[in-house]
C-alpha atoms as a PDB file:
ATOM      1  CA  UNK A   1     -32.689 -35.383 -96.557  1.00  0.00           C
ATOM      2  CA  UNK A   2     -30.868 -36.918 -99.367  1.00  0.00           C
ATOM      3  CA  UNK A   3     -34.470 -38.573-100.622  1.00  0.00           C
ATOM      4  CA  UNK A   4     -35.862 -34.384-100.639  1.00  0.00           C
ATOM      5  CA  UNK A   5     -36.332 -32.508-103.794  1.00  0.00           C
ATOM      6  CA  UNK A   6     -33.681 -29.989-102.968  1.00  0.00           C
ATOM      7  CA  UNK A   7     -31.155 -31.371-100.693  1.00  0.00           C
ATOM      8  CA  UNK A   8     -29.623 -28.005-100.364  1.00  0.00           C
ATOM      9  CA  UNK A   9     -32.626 -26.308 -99.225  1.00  0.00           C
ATOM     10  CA  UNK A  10     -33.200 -29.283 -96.557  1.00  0.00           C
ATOM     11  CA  UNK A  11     -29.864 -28.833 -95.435  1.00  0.00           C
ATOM     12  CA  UNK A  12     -30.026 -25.329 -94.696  1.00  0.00           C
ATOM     13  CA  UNK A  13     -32.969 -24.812 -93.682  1.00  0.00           C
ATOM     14  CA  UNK A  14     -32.116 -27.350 -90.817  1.00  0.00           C
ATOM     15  CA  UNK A  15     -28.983 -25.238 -90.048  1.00  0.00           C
ATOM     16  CA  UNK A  16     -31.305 -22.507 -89.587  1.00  0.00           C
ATOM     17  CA  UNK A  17     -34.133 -23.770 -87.606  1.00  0.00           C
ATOM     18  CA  UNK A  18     -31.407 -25.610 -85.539  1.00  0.00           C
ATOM     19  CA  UNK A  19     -29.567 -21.883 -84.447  1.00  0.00           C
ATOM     20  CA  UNK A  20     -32.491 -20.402 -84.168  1.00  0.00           C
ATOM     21  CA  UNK A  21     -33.990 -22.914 -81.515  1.00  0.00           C
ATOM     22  CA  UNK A  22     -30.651 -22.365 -79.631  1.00  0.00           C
ATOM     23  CA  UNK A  23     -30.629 -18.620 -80.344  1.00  0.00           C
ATOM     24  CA  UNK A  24     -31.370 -18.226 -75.718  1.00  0.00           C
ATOM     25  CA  UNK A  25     -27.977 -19.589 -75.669  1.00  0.00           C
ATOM     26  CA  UNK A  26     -26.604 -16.308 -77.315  1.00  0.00           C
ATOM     27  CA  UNK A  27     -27.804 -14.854 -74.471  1.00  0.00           C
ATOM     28  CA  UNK A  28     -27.512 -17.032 -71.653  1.00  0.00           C
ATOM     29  CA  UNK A  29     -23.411 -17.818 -72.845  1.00  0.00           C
ATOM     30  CA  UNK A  30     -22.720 -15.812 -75.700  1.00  0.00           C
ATOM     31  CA  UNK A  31     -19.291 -17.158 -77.225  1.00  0.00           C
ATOM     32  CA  UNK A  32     -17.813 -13.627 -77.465  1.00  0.00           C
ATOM     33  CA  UNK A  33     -14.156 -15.246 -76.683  1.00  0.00           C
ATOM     34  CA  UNK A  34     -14.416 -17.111 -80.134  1.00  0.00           C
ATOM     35  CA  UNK A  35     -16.555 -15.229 -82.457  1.00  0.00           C
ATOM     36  CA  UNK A  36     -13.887 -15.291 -85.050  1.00  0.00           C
ATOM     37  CA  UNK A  37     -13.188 -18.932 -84.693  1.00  0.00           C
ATOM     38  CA  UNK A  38     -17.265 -19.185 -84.730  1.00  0.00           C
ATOM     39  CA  UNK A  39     -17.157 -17.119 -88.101  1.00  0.00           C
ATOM     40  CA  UNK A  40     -14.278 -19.152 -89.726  1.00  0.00           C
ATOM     41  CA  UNK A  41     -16.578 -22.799 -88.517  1.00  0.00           C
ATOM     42  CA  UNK A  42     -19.370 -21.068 -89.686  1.00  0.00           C
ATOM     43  CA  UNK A  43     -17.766 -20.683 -93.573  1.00  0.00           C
ATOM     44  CA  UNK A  44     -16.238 -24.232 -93.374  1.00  0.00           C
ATOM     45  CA  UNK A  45     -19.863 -25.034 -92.755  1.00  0.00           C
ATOM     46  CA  UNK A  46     -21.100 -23.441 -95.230  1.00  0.00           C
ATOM     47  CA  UNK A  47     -19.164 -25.225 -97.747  1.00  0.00           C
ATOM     48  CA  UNK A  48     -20.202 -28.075 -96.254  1.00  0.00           C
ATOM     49  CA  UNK A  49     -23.393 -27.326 -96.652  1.00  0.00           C
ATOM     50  CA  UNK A  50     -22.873 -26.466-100.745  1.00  0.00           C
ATOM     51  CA  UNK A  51     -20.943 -29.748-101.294  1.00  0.00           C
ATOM     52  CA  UNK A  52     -22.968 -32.313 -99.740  1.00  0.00           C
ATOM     53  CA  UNK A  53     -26.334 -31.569-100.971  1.00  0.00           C
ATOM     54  CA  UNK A  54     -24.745 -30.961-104.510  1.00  0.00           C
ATOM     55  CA  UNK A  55     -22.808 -34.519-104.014  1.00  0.00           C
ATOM     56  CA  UNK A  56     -26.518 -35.725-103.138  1.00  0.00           C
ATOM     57  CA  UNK A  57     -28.049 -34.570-106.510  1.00  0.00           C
ATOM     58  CA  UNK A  58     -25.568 -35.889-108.224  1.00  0.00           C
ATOM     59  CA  UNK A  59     -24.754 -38.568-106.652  1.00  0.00           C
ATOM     60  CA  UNK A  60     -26.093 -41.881-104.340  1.00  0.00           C
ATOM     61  CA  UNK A  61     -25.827 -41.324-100.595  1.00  0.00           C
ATOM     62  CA  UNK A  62     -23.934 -44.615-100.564  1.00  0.00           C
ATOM     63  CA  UNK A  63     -21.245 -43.272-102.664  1.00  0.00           C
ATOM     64  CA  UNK A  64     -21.390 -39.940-101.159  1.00  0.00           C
ATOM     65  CA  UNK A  65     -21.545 -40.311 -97.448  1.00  0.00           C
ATOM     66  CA  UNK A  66     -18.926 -43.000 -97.290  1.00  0.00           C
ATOM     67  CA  UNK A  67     -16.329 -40.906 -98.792  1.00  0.00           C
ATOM     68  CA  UNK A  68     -17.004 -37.297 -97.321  1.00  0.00           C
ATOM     69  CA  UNK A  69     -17.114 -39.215 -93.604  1.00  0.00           C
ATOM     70  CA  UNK A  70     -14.127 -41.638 -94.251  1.00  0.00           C
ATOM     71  CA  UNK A  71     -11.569 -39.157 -96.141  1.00  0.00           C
ATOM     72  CA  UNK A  72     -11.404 -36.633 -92.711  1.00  0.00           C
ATOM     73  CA  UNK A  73      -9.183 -39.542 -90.543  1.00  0.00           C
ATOM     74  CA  UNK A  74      -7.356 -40.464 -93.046  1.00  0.00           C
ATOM     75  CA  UNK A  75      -6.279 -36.807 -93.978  1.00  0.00           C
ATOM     76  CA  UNK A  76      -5.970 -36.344 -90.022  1.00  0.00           C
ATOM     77  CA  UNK A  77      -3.597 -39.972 -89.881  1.00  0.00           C
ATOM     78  CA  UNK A  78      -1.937 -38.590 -93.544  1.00  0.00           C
ATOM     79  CA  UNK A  79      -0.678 -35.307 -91.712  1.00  0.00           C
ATOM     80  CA  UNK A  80       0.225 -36.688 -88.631  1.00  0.00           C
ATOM     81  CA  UNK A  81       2.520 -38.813 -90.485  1.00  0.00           C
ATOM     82  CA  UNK A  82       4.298 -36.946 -93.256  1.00  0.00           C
ATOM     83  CA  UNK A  83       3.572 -33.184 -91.610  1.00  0.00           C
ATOM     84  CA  UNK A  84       4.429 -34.183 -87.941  1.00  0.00           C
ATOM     85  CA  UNK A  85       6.740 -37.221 -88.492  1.00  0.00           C
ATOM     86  CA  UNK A  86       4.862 -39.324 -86.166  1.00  0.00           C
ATOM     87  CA  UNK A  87       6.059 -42.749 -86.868  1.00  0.00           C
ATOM     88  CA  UNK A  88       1.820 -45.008 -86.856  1.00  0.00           C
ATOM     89  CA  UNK A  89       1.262 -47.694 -84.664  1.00  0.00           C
ATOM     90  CA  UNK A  90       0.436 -50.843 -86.476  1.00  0.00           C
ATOM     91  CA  UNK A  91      -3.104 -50.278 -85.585  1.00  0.00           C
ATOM     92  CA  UNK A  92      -3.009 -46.863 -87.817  1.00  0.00           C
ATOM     93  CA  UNK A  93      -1.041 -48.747 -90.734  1.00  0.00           C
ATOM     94  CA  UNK A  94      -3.802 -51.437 -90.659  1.00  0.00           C
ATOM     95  CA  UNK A  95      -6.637 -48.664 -90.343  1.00  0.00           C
ATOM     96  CA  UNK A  96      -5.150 -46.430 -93.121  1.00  0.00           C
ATOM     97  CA  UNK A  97      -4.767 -49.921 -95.569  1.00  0.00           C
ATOM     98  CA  UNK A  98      -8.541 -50.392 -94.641  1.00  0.00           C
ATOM     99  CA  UNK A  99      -9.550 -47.000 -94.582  1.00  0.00           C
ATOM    100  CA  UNK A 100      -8.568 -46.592 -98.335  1.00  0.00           C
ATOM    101  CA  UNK A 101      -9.428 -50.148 -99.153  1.00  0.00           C
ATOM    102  CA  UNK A 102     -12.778 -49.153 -98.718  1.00  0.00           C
ATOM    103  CA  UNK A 103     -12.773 -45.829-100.533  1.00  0.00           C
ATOM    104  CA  UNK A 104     -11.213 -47.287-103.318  1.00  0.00           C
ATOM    105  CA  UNK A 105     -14.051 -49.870-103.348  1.00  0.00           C
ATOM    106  CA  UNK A 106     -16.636 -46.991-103.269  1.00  0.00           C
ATOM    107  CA  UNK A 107     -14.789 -44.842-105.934  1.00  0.00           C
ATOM    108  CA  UNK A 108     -14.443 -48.155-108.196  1.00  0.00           C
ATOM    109  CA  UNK A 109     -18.191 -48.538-107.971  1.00  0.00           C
ATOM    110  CA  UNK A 110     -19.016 -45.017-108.544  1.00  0.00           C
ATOM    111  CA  UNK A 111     -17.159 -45.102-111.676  1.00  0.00           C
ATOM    112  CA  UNK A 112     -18.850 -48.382-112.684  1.00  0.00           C
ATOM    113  CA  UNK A 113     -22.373 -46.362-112.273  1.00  0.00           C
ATOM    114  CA  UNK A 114     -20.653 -42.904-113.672  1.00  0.00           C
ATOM    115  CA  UNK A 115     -21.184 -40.943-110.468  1.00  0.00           C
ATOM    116  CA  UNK A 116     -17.066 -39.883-110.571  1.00  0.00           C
ATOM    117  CA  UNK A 117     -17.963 -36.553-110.264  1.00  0.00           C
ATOM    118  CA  UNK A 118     -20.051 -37.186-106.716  1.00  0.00           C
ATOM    119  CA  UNK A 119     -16.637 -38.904-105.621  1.00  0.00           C
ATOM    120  CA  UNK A 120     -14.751 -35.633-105.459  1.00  0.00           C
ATOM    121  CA  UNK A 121     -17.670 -34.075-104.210  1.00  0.00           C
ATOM    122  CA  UNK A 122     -18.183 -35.900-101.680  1.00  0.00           C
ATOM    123  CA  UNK A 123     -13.711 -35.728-101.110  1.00  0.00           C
ATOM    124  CA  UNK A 124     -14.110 -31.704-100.939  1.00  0.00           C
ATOM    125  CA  UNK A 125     -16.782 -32.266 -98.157  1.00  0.00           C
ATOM    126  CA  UNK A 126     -14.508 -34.306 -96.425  1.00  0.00           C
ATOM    127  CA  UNK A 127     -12.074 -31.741 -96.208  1.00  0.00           C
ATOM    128  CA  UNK A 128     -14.601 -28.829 -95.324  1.00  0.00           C
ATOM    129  CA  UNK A 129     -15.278 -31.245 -92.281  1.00  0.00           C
ATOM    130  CA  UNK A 130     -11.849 -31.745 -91.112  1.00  0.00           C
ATOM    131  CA  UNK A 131     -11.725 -27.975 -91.026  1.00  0.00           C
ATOM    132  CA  UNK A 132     -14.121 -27.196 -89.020  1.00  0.00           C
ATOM    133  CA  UNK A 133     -14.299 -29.904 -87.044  1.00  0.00           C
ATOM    134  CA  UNK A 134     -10.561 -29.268 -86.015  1.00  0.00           C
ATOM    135  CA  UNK A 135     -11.600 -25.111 -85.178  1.00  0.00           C
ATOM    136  CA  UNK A 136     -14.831 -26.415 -83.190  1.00  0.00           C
ATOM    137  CA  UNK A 137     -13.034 -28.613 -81.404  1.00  0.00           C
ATOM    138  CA  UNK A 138     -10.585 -25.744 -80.444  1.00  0.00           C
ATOM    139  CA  UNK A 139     -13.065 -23.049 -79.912  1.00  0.00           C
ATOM    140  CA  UNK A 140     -15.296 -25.254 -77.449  1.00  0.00           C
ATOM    141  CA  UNK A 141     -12.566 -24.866 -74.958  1.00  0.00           C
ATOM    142  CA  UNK A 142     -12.723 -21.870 -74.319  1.00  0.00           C
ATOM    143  CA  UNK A 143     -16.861 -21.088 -74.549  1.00  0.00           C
ATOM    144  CA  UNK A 144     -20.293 -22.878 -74.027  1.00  0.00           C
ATOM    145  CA  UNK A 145     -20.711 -25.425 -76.712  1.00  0.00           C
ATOM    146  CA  UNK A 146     -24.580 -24.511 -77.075  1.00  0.00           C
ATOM    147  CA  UNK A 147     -24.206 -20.442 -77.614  1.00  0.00           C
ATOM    148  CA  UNK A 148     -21.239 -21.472 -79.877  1.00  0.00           C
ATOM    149  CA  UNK A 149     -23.174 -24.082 -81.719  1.00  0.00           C
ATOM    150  CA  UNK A 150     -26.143 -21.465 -82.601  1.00  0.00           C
ATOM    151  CA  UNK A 151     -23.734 -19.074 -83.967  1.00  0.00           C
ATOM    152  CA  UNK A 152     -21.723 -20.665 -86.278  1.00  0.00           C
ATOM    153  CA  UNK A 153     -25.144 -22.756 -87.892  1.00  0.00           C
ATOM    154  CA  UNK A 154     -26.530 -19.321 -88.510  1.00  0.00           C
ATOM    155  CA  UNK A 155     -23.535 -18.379 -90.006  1.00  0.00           C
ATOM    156  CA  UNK A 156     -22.955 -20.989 -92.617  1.00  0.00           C
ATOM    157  CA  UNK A 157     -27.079 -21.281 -93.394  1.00  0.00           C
ATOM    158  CA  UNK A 158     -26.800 -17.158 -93.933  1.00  0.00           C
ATOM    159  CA  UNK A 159     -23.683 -17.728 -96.288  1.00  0.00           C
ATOM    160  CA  UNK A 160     -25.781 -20.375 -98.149  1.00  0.00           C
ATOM    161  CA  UNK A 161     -28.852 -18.278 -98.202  1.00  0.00           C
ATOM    162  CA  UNK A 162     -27.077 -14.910 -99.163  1.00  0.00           C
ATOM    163  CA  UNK A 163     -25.290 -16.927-101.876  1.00  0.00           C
ATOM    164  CA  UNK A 164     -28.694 -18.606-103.092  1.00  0.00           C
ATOM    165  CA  UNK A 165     -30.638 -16.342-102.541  1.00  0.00           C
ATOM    166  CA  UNK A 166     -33.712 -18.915-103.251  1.00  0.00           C
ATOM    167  CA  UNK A 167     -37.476 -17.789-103.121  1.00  0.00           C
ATOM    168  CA  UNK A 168     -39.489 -18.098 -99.982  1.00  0.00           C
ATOM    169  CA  UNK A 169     -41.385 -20.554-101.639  1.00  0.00           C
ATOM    170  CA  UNK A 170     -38.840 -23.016-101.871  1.00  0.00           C
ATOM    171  CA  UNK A 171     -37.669 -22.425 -98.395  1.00  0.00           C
ATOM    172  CA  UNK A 172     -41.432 -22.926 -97.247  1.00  0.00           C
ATOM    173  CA  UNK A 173     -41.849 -26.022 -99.525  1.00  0.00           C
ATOM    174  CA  UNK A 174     -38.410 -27.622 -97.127  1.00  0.00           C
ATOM    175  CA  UNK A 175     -39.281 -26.512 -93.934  1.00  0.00           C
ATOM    176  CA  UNK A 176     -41.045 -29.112 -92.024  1.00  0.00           C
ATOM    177  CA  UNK A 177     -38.488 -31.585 -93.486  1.00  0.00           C
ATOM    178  CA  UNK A 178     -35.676 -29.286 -92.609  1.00  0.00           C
ATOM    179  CA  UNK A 179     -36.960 -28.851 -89.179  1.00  0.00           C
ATOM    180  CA  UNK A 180     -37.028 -32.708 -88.247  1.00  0.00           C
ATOM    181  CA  UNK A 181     -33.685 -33.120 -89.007  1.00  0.00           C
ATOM    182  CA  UNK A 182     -32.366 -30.082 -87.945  1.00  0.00           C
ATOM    183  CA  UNK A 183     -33.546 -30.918 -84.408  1.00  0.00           C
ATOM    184  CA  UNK A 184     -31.711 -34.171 -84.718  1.00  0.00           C
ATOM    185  CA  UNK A 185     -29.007 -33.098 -86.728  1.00  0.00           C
ATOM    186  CA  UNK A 186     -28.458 -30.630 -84.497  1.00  0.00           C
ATOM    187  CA  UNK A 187     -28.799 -32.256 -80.987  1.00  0.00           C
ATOM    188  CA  UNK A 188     -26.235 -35.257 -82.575  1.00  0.00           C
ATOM    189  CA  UNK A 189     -23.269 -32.418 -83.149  1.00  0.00           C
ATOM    190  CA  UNK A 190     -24.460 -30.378 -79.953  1.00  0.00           C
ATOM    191  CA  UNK A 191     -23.593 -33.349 -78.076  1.00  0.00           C
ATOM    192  CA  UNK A 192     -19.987 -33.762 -80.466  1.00  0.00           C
ATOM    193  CA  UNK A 193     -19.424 -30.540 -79.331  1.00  0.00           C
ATOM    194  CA  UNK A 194     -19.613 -31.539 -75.466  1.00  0.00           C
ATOM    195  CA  UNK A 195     -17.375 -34.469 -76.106  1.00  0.00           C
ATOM    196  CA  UNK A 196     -14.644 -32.458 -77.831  1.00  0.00           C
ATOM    197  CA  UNK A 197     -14.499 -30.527 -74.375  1.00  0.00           C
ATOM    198  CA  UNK A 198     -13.709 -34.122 -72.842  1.00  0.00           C
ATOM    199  CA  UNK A 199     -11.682 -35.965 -75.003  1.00  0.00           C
ATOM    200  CA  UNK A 200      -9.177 -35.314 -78.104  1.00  0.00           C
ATOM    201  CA  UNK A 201     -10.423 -34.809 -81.056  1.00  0.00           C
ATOM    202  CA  UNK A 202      -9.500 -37.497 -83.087  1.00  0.00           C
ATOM    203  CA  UNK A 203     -10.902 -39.765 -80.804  1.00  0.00           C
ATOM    204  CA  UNK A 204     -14.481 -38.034 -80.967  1.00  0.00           C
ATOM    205  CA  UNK A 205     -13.896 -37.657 -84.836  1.00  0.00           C
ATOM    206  CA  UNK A 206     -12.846 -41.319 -85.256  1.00  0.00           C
ATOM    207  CA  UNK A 207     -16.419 -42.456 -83.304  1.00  0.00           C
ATOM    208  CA  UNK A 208     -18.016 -40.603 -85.762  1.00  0.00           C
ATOM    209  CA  UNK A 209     -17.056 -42.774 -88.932  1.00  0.00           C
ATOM    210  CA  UNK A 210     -20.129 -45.486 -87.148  1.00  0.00           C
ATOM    211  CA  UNK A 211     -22.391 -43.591 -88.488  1.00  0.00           C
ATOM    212  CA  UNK A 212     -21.046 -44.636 -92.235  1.00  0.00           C
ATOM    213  CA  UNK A 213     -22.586 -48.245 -92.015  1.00  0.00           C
ATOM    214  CA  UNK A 214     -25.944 -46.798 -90.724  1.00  0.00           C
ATOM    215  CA  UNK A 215     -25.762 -43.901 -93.341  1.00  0.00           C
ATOM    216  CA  UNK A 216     -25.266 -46.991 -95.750  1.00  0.00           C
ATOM    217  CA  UNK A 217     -28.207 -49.048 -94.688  1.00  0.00           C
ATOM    218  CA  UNK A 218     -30.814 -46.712 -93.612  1.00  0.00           C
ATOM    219  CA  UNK A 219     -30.349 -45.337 -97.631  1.00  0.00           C
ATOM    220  CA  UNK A 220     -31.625 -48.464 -98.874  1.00  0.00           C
ATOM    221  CA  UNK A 221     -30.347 -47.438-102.273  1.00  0.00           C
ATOM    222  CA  UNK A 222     -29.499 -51.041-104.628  1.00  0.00           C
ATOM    223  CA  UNK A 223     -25.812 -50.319-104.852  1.00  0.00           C
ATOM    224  CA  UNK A 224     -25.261 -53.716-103.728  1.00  0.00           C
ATOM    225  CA  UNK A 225     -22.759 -55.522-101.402  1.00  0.00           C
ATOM    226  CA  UNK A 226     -19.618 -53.959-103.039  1.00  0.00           C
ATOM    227  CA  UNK A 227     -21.025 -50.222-101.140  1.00  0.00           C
ATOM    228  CA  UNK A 228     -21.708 -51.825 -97.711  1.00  0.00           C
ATOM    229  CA  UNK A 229     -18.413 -53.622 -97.873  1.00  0.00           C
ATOM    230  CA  UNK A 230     -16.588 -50.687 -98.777  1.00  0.00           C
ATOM    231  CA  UNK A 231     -18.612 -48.680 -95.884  1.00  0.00           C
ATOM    232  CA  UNK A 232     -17.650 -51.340 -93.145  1.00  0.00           C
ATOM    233  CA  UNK A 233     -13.808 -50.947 -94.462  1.00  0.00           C
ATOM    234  CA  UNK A 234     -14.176 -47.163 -94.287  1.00  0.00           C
ATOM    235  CA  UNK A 235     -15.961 -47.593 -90.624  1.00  0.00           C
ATOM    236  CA  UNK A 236     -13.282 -50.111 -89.363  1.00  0.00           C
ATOM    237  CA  UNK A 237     -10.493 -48.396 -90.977  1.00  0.00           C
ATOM    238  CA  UNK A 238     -11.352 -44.653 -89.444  1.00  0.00           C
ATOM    239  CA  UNK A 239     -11.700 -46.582 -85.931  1.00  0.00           C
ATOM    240  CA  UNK A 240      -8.412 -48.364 -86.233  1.00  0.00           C
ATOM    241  CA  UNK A 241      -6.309 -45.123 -87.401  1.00  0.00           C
ATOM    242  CA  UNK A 242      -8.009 -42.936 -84.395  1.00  0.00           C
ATOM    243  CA  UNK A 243      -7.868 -45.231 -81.622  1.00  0.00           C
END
């Protein structure tokens, strides 16, 4: 996705495909106890969907995925300590030294290449995740994950689209792209979705952060050892502070 000609349009158009190809769930379960909370996701999503694929034009995935993926625990550790007064375990202290250890690291390198601007990019995605990853994990408790799932993806991809408005063309030219990971995409939050109705969510949210080192790696851009080391402190750091 980040490799495409228009991220953006790869990005939605995998939102779409994905709610559409769940679209019997709306049926089947519709979530109509938390079609607000389903709207609100969806716009959080949306954003999402904005920041990341402009971070990815203007930036390297292994500046921007680190950072979007590794600031949402540390906001979630940040508030828990200064908002709610909960005193961290050493664990947490050694996660959140770690955690921003490693962002540092990446934000130091970005600036190095002159990519600043995809560093607080890629921070505003991070806290468009930790929004709706906190309502999701809320709404799924009360609803099917699937029908819920399909609903707020079409919402965000219609708030990009309506927003973009972008020719058919373009949409056309992204589509069998968008589809693959869509379908992937997709499935990997579907089953997120499932876990938030089994365990808390920072612990689902922490296990998450893994997928930094892979993002890192399967990117095989030459940023060096300085953005896999910095992607292994963010990964190591986000599992510390959640579990």
């Amino acid at each position: 996705m980040h490799r495409s000609e228009d991220p953006s349009m790869s990005i939605v158009v995998s939102y779409l495909s994905f709610g559409v190809f769940l679209s019997p769930a709306l049926i089947i379960d519709p979530p109509t106890e938390v079609i607000g909370w389903a709207l609100l996701s969806g716009l959080f999503h949306a954003v999402y969907i904005t920041m990341l694929s402009f971070g990815y034009q203007i930036g390297s995935l292994g500046i921007v995925y680190p950072i979007s993926r590794g600031v949402a625990p540390l906001l979630v550790a940040l508030g828990g300590w200064v908002i709610l007064n909960e005193t961290p375990s050493m664990s947490t202290t050694l996660g959140l030294f770690l955690l921003t250890s490693g962002l540092m690291l990446i934000a130091v390198l970005a600036k190095n290449i002159k990519e600043t601007r995809a560093v607080m990019i890629a921070f505003v995605t991070g806290v468009s995740t930790v929004g709706y990853s906190l309502i999701d994990a809320h709404a799924v408790d009360f609803t099917g994950a699937l029908g819920y799932l399909s609903l707020l993806v079409l919402i965000g991809s219609s708030v990009v689209l309506m927003a973009r408005r972008p020719p058919f063309f373009e949409l056309r030219k992204n589509a069998v792209n968008g589809i693959i990971v869509g379908v992937l995409q997709g499935a990997a939050y579907a089953l997120i979705l499932l876990a938030f109705q089994r365990a808390q969510a920072g612990q689902v949210a922490g296990l998450r952060q893994v997928s930094v080192i892979f993002g890192t790696l399967i990117a095989r851009e030459a940023l060096g050892r300085r953005a896999l080391s910095g992607s292994f402190l963010v990964a190591l750091g986000a599992a510390l502070v959640i579990w």
